[in-house]
N, C-alpha and C. Protein backbone atom coordinates (compact mmCIF):
# COMPACT_ATOMS: atom_id res chain seq x y z
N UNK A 1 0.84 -1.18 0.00
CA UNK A 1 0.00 0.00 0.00
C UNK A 1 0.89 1.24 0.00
N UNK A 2 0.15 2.52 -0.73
CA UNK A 2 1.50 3.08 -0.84
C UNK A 2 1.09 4.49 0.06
N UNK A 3 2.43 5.08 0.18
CA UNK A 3 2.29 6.16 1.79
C UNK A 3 1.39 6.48 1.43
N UNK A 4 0.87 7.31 2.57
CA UNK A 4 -0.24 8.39 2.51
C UNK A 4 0.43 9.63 2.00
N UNK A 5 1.52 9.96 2.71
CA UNK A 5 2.34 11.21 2.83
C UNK A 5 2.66 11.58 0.89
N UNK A 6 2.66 10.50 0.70
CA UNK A 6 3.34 11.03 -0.87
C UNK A 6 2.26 10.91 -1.57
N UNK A 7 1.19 10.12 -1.69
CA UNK A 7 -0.09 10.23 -2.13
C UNK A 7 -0.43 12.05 -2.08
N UNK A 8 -0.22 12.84 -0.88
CA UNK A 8 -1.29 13.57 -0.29
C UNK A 8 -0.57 14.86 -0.75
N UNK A 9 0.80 14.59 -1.08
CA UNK A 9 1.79 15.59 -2.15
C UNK A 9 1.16 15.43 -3.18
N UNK A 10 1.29 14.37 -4.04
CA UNK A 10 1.42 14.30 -5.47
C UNK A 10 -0.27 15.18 -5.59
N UNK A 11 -1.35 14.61 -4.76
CA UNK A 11 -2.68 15.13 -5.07
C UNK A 11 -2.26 16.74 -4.75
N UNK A 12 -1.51 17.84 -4.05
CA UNK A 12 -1.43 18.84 -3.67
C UNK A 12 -0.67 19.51 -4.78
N UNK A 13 0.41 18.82 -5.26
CA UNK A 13 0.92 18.89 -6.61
C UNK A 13 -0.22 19.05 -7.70
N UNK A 14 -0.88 18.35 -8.53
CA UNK A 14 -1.88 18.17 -9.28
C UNK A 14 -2.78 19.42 -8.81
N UNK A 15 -3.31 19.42 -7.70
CA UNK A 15 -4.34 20.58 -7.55
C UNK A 15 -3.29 21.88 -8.09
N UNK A 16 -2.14 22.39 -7.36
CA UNK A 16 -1.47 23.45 -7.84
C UNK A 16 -0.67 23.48 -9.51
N UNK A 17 -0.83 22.51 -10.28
CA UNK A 17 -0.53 22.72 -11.45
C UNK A 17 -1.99 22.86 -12.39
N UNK A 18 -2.85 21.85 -11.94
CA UNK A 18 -4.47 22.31 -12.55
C UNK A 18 -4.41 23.74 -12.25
N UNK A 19 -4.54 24.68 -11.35
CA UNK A 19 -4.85 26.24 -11.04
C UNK A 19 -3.93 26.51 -12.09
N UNK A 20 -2.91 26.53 -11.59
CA UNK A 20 -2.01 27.27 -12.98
C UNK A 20 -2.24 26.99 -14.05
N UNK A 21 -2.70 25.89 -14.49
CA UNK A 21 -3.30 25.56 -16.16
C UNK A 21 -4.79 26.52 -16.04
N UNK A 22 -5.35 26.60 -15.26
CA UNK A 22 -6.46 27.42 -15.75
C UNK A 22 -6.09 29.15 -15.74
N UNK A 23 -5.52 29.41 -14.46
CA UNK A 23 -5.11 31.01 -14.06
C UNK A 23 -4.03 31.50 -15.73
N UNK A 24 -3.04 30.85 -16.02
CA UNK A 24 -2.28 31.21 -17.05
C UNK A 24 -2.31 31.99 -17.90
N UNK A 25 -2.11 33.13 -18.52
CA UNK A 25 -2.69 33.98 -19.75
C UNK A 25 -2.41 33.11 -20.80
N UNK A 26 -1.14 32.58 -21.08
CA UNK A 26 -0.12 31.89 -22.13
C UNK A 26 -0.67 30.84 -22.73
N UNK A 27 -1.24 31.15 -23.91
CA UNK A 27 -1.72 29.40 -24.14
C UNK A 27 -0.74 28.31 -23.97
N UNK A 28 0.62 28.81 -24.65
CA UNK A 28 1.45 27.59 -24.30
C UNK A 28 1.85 27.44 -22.90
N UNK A 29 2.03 28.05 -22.20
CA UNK A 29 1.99 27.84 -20.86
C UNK A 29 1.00 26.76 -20.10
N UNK A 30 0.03 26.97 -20.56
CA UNK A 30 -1.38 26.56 -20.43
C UNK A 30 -1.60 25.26 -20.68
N UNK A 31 -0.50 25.18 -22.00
CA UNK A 31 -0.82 23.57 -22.50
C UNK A 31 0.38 22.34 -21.73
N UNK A 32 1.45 23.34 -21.01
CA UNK A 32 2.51 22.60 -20.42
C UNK A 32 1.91 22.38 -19.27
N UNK A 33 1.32 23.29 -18.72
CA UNK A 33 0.64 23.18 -17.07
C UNK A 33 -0.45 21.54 -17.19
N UNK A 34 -0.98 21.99 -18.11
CA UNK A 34 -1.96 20.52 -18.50
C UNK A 34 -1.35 18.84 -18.80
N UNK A 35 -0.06 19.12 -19.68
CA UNK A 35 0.54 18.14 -19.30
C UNK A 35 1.09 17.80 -17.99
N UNK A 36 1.81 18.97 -17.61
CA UNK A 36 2.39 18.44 -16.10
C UNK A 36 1.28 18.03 -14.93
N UNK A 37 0.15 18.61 -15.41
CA UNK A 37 -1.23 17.88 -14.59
C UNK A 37 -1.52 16.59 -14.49
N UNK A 38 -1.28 16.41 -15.89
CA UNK A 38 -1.15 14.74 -16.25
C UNK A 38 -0.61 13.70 -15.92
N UNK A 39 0.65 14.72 -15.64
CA UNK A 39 1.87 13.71 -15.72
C UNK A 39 1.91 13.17 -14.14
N UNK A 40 1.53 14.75 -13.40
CA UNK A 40 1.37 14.27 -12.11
C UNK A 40 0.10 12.96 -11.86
N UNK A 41 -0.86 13.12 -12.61
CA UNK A 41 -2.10 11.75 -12.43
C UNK A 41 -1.16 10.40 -12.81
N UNK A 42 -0.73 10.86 -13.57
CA UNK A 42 -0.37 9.81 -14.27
C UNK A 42 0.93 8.90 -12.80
N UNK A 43 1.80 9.33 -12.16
CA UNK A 43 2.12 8.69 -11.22
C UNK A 43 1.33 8.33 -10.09
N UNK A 44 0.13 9.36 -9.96
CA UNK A 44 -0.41 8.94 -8.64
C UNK A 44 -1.38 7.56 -8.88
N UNK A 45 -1.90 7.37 -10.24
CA UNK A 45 -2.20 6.25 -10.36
C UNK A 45 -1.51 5.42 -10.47
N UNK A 46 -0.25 5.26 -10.55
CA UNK A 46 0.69 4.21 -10.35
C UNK A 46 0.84 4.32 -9.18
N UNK A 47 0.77 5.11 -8.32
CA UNK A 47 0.86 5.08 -6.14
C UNK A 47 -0.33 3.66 -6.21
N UNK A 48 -1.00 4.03 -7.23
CA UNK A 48 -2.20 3.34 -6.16
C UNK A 48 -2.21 1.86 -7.37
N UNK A 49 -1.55 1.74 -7.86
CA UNK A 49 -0.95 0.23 -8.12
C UNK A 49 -2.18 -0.07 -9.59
N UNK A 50 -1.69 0.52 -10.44
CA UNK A 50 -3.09 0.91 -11.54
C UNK A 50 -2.09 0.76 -12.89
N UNK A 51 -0.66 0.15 -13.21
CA UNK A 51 0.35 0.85 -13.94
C UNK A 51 -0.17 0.72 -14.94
N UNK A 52 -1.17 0.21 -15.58
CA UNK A 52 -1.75 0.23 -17.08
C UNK A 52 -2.54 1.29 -17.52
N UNK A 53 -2.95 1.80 -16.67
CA UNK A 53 -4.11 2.97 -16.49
C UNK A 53 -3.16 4.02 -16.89
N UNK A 54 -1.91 4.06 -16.08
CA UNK A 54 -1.28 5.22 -15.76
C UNK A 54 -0.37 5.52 -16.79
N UNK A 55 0.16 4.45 -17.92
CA UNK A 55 0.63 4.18 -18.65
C UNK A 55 -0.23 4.86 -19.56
N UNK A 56 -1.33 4.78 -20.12
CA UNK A 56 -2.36 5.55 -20.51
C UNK A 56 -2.47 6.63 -20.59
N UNK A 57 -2.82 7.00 -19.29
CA UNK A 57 -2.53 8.56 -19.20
C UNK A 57 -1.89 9.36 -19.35
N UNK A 58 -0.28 8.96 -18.96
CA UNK A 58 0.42 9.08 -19.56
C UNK A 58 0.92 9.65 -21.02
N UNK A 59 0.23 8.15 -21.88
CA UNK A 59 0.32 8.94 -23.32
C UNK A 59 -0.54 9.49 -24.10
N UNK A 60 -1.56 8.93 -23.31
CA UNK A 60 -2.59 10.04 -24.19
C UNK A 60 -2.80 11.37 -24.04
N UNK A 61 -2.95 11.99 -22.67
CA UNK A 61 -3.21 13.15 -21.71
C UNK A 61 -1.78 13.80 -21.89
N UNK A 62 -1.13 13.31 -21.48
CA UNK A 62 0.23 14.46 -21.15
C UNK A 62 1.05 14.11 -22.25
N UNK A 63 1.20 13.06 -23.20
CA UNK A 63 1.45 13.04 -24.46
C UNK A 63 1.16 13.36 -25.80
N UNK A 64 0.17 12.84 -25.81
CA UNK A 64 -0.69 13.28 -27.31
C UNK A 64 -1.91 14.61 -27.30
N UNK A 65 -2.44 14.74 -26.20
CA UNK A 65 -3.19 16.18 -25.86
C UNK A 65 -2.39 16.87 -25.96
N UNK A 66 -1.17 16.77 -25.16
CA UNK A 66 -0.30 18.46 -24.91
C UNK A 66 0.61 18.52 -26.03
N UNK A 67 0.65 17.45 -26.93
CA UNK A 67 1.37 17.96 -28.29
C UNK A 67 0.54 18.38 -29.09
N UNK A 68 -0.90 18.46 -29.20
CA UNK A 68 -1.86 18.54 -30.20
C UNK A 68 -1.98 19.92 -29.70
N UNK A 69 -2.07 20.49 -28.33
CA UNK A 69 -2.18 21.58 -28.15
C UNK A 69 -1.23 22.47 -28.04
N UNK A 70 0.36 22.42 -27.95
CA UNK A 70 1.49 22.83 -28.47
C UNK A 70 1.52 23.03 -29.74
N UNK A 71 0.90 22.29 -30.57
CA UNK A 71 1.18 22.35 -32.11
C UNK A 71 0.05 23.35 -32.22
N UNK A 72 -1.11 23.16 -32.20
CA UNK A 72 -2.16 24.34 -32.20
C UNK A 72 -1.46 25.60 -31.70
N UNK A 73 -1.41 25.93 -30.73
CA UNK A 73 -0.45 27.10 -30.22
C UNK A 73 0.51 27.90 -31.07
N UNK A 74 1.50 27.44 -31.79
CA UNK A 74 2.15 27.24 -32.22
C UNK A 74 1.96 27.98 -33.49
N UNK A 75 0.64 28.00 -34.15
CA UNK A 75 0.38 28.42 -35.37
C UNK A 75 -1.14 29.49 -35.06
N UNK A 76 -1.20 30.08 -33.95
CA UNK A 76 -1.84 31.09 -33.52
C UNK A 76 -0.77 32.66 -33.68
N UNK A 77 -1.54 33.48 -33.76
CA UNK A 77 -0.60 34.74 -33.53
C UNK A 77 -0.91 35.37 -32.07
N UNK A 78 1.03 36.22 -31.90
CA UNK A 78 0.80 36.40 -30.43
C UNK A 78 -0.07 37.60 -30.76
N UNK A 79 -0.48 38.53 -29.32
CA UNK A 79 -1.28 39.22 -28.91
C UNK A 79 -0.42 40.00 -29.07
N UNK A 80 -0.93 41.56 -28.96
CA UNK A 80 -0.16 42.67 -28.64
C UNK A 80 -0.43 42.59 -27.44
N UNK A 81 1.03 43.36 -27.01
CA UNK A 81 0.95 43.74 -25.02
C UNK A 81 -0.33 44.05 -25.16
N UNK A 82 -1.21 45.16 -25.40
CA UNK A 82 -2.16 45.93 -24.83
C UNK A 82 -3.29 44.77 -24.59
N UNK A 83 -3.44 44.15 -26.39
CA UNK A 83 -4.75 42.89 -25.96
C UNK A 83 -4.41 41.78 -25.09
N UNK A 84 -2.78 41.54 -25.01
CA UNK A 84 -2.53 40.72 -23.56
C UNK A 84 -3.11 41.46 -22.44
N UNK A 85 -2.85 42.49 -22.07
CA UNK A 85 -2.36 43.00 -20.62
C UNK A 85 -4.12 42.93 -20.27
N UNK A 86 -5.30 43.06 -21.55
CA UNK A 86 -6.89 43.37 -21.07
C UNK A 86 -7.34 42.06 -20.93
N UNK A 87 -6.65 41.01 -21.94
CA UNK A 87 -7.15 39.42 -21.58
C UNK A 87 -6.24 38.39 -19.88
N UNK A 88 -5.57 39.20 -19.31
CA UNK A 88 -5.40 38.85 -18.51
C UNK A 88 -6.13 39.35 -16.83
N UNK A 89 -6.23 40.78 -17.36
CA UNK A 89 -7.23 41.08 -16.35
C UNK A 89 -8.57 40.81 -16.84
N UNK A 90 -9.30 40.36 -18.11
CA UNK A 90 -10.18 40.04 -17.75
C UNK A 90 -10.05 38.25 -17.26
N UNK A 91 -9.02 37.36 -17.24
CA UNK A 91 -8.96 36.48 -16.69
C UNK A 91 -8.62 36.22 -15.39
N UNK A 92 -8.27 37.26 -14.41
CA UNK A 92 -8.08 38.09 -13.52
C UNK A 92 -9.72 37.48 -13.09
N UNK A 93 -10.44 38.84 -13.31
CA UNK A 93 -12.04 38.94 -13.21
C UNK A 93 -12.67 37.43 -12.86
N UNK A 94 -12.66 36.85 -14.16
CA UNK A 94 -13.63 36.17 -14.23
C UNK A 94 -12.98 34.78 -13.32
N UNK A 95 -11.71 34.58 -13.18
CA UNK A 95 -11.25 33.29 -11.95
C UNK A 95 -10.71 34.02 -10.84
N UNK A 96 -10.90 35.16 -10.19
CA UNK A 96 -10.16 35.35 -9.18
C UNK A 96 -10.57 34.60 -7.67
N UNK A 97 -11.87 34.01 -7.96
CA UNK A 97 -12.46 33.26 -6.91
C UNK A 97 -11.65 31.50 -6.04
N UNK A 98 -11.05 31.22 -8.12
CA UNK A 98 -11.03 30.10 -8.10
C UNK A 98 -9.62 29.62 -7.13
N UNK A 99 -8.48 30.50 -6.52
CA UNK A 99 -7.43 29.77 -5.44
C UNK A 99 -8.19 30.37 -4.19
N UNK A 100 -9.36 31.25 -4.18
CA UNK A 100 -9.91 30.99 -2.88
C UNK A 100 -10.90 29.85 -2.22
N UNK A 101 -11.76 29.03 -3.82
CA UNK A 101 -12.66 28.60 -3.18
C UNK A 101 -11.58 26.83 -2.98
N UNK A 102 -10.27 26.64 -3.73
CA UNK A 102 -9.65 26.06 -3.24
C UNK A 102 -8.85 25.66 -1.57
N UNK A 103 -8.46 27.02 -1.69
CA UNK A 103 -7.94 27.36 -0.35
C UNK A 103 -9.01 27.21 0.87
N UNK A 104 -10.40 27.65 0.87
CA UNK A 104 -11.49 27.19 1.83
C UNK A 104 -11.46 25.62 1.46
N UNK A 105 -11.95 25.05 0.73
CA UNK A 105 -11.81 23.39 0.23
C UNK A 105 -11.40 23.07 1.32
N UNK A 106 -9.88 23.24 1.15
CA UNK A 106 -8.58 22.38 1.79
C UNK A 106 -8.61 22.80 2.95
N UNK A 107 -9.24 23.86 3.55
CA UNK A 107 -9.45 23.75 5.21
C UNK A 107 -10.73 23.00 5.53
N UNK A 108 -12.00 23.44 5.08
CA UNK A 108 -12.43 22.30 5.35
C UNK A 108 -12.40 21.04 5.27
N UNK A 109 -11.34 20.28 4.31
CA UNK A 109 -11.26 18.94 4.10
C UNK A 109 -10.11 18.61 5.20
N UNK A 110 -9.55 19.40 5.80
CA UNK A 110 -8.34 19.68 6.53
C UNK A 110 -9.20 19.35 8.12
N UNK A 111 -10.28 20.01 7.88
CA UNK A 111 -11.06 19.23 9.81
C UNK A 111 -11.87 19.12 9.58
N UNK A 112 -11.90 18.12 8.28
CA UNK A 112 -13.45 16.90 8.79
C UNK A 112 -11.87 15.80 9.07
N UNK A 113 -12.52 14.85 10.11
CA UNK A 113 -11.33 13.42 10.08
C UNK A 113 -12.16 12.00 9.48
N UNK A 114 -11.84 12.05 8.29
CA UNK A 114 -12.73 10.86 7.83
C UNK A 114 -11.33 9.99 7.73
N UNK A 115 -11.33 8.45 8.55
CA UNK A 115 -10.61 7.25 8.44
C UNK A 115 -10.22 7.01 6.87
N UNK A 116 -8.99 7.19 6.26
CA UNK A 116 -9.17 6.94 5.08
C UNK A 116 -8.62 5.48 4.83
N UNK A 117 -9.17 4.73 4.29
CA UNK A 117 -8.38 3.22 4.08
C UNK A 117 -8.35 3.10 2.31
N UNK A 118 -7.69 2.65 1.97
CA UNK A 118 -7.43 2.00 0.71
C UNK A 118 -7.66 0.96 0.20
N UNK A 119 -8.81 0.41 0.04
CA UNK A 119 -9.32 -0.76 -0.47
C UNK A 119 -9.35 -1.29 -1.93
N UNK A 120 -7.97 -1.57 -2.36
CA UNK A 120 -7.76 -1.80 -3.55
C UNK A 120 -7.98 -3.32 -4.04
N UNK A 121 -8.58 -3.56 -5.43
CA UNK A 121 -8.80 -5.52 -5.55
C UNK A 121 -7.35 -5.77 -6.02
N UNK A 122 -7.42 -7.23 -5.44
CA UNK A 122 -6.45 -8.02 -5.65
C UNK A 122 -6.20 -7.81 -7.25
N UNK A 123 -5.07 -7.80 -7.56
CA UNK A 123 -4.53 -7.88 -8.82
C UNK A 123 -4.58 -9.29 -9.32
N UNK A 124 -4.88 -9.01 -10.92
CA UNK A 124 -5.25 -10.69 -11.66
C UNK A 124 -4.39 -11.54 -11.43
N UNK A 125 -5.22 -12.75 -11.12
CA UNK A 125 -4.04 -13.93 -11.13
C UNK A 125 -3.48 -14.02 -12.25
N UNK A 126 -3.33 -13.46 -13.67
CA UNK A 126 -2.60 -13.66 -14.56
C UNK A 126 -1.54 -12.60 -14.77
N UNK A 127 -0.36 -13.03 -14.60
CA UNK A 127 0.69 -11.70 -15.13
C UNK A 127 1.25 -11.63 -16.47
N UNK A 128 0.68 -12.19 -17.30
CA UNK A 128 0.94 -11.98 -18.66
C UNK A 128 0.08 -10.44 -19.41
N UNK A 129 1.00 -9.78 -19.56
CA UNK A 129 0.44 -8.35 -20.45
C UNK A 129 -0.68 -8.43 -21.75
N UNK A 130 -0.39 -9.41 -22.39
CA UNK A 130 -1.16 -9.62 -23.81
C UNK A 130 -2.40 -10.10 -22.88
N UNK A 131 -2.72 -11.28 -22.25
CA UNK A 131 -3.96 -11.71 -21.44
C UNK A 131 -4.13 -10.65 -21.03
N UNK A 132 -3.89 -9.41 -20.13
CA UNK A 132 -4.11 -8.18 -19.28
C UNK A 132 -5.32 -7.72 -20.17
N UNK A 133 -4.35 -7.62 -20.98
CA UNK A 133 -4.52 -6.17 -22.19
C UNK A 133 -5.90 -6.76 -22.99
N UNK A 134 -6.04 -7.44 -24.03
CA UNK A 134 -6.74 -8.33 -24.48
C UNK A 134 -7.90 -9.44 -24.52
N UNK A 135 -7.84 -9.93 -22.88
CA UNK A 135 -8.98 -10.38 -22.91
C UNK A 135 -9.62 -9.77 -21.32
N UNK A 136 -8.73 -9.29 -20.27
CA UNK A 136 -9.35 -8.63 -19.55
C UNK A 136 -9.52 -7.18 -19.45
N UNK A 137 -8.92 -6.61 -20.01
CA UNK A 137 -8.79 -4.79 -20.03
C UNK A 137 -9.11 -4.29 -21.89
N UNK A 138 -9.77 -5.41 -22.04
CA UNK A 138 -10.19 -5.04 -23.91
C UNK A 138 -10.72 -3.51 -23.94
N UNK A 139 -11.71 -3.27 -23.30
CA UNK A 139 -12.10 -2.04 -23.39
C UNK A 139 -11.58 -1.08 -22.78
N UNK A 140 -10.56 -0.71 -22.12
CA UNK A 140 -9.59 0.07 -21.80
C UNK A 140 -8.73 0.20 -23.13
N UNK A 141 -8.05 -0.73 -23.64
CA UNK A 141 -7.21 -0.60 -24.95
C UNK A 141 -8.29 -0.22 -26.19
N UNK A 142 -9.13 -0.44 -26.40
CA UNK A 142 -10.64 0.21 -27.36
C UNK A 142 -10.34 1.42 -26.92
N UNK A 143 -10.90 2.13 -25.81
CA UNK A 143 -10.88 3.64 -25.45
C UNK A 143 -9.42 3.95 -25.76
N UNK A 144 -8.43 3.51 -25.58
CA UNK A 144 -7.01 3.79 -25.82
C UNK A 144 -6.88 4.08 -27.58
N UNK A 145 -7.23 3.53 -28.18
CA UNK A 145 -6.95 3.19 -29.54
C UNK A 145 -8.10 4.28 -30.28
N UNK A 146 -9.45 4.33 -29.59
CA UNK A 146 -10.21 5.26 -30.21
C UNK A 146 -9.44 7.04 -29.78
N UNK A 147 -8.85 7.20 -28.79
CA UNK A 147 -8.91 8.71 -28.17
C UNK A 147 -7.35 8.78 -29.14
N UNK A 148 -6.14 7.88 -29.51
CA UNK A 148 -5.11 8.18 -30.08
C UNK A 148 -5.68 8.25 -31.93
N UNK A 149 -6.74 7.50 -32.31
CA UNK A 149 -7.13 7.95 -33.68
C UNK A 149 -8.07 8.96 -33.71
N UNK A 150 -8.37 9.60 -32.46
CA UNK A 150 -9.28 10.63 -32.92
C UNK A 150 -8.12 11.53 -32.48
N UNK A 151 -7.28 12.09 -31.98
CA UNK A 151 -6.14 12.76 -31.95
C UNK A 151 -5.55 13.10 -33.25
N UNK A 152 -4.88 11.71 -33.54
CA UNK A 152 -4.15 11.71 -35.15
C UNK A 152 -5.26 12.41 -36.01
N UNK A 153 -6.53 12.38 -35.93
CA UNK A 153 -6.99 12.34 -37.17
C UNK A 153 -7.40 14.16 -37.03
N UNK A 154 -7.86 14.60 -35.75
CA UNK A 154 -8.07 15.46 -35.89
C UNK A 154 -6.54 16.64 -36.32
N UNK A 155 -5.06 16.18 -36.05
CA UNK A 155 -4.27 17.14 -36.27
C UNK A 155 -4.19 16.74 -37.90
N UNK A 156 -4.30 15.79 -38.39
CA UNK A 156 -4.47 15.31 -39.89
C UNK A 156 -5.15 16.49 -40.32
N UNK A 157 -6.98 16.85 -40.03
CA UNK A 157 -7.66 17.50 -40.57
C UNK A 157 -7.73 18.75 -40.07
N UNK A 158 -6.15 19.45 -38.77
CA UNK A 158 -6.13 20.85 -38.78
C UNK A 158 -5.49 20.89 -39.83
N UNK A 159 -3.90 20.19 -39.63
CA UNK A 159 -2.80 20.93 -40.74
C UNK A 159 -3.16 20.36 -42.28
N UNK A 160 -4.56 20.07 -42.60
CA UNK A 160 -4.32 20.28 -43.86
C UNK A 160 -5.08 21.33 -44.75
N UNK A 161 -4.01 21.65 -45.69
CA UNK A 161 -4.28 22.45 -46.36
C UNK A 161 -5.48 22.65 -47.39
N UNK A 162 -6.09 23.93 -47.45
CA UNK A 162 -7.24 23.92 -47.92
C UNK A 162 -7.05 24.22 -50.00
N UNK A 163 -8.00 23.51 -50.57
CA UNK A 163 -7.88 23.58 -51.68
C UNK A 163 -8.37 25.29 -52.65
């Protein structure tokens, strides 16, 4: 079972890189914060003994999202200071709530004392990956295989060129 203590980082981690993916003016900023969001899920589901899942997440989320949205980025034009400096205060405006209603959250979740236990199922009696993958986690690798061809296909049908 794995600590609590590093569990209760990595989730404190993740909450403070999600805020910064939303607070950010920078789209590319924006799209790194989202991977590193990921990337952080992506170990904490391996804390909790999931490595196929996390493997996943991994490449789809903090791999293939945050390159699709790097590459999008990428072929945007920057802002002038001035329309920066008004789209940040109006992003200012419209989330300035959002590291307070965090910050209340985490005190109240901070004194309620709920017993937390970890009740994870036994892992398959089979340790062969192809059996894993294939006849028990089929539809995990389906969702895997559909979210990486709808990825490919959609940067297929940004960058191409129009007739």
């Amino acid at each position: 079972m794995p600590d609590i203590t590093i569990i209760l980082i990595l989730v404190v981690a993740m909450v403070i890189a999600a805020v910064y993916t939303a607070m950010v003016t920078r789209l590319l900023h924006s799209a790194i914060g989202l991977g590193i969001t990921s990337a952080i899920l992506a170990i904490l589901i391996f804390q909790l003994a999931s490595p196929l899942t996390a493997v996943f997440e991994l490449s789809v989320c903090a791999g293939l999202i945050s390159a699709i949205f790097i590459s999008v980025t990428s072929l945007t034009q920057r802002l002038t200071p001035e329309k920066f400096a008004e789209r940040r205060r109006q992003r200012l405006r419209r989330f300035w709530f959002l590291p307070v209603i965090i910050i209340v959250a985490a005190v109240v979740l901070s004194l309620i004392h709920i017993p937390m236990t970890f009740n994870l199922p036994a892992p398959p009696a089979e340790n062969n990956v192809n059996i894993i993958l294939w006849r028990l986690r089929h539809l995990d690798l389906l969702g895997q295989i559909v979210i990486l061809l709808a990825g490919a296909f959609g940067v297929v049908i940004f960058f191409k060129e129009q007739k």
